[in-house]
C-alpha atoms as a PDB file:
ATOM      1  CA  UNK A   1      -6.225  -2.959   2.892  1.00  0.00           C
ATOM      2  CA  UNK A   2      -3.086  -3.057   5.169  1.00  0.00           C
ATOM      3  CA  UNK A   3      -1.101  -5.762   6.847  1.00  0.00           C
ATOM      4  CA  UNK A   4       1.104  -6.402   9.608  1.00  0.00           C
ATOM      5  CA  UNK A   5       2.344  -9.174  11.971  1.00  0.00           C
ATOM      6  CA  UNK A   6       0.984 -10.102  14.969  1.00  0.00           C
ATOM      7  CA  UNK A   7       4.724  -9.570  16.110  1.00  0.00           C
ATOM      8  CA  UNK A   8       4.408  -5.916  14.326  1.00  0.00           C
ATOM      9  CA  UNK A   9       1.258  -4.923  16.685  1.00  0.00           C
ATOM     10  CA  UNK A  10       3.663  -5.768  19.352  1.00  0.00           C
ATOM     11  CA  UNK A  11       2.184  -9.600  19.597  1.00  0.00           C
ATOM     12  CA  UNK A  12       3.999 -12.728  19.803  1.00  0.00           C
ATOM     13  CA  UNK A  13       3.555 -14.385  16.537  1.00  0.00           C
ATOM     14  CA  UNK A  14       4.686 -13.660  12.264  1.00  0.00           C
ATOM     15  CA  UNK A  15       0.317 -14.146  11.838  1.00  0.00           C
ATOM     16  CA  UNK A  16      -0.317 -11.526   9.170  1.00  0.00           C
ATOM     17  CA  UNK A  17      -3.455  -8.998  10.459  1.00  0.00           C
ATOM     18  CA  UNK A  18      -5.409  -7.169   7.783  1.00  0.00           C
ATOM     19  CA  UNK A  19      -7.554  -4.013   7.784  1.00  0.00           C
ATOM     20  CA  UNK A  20      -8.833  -1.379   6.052  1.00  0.00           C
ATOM     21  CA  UNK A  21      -8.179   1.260   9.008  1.00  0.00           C
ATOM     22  CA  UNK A  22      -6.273   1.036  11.980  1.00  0.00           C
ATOM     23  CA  UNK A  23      -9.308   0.196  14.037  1.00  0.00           C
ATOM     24  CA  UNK A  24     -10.483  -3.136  11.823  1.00  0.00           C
ATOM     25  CA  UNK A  25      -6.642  -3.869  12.015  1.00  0.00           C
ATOM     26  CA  UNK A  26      -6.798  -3.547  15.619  1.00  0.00           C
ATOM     27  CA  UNK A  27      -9.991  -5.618  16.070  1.00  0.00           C
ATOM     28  CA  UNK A  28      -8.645  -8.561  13.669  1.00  0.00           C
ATOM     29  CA  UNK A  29      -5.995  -8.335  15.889  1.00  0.00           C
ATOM     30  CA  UNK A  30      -7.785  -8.945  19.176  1.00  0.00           C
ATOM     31  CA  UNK A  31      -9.686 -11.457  17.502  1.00  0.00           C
ATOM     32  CA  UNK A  32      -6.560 -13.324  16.338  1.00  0.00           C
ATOM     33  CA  UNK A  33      -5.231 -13.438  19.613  1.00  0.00           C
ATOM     34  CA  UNK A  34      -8.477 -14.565  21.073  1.00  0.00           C
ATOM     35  CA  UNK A  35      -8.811 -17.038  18.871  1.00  0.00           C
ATOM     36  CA  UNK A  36      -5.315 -18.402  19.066  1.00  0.00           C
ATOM     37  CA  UNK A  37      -5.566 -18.785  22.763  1.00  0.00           C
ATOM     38  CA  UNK A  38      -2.168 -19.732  24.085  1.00  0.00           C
ATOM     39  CA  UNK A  39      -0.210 -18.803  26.894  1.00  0.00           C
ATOM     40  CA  UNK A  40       1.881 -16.432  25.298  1.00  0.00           C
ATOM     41  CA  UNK A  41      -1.363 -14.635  23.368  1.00  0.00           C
ATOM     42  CA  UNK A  42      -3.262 -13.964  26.413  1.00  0.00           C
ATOM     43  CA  UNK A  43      -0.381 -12.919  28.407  1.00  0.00           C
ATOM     44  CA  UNK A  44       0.196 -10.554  26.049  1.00  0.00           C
ATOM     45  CA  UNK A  45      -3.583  -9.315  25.732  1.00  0.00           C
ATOM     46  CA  UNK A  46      -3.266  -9.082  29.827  1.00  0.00           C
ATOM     47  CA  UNK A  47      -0.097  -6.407  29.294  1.00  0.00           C
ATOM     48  CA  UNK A  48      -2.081  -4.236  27.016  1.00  0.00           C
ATOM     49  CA  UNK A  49      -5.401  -4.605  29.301  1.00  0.00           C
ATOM     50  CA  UNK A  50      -2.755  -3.322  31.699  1.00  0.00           C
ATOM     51  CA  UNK A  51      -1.231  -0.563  29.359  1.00  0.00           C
ATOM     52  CA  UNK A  52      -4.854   0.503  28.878  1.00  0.00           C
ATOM     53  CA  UNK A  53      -5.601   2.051  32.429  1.00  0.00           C
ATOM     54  CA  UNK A  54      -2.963   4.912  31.811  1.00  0.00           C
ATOM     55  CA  UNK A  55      -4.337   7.582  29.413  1.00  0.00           C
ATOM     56  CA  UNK A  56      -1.129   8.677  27.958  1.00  0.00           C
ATOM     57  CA  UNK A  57       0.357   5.322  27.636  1.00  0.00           C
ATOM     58  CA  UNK A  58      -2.856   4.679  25.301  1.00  0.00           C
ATOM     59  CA  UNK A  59      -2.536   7.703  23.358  1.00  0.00           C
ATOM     60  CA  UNK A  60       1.594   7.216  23.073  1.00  0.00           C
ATOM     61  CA  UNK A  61       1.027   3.858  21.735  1.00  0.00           C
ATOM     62  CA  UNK A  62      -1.968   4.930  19.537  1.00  0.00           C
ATOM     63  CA  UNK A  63      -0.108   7.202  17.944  1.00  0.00           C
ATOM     64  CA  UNK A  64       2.334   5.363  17.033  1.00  0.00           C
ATOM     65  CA  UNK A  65       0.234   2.747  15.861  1.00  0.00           C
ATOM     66  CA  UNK A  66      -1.519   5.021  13.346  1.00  0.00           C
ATOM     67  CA  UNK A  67       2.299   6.178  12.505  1.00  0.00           C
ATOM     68  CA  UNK A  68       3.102   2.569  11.634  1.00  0.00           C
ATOM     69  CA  UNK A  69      -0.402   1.753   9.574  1.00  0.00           C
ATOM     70  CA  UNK A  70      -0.197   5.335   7.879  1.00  0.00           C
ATOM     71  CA  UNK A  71       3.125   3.995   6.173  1.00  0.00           C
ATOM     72  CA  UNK A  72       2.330   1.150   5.205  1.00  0.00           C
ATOM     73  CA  UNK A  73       2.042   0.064   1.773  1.00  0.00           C
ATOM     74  CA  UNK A  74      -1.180  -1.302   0.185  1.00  0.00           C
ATOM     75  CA  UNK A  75      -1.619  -4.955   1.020  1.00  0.00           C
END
């Protein structure tokens, strides 16, 4: 199990995510911010619906997510 900030999965908030793998990680993640539900949440879930309709922008920040969870310690 792994952990990061909300503000470390380039959110808006110190909330600490958990997962096992960078996709549960990225699903607690969603789920945080959809259960949050402020202004500032969903504006930033609109940026990455944005980010998501250019391939390599994905893949760029994909990468580097599985950079960041890959060095992570243990939670």
């Amino acid at each position: 199990m792994k952990k990061m900030t909300c503000k470390e999965l380039d959110g808006v908030c110190d909330t600490e995510i958990t997962g096992a793998t960078p996709e549960e990680m990225g699903e607690n993640a969603a789920k945080h911010a959809m259960s949050v539900n402020d202004e500032a949440h969903l504006a930033k879930m609109m940026e990455m619906r944005e980010m998501q309709k250019d391939p390599e922008v994905v893949k760029k920040w994909m990468d580097d997510f599985q950079a960041k969870f890959d060095s992570l310690p243990d939670a």
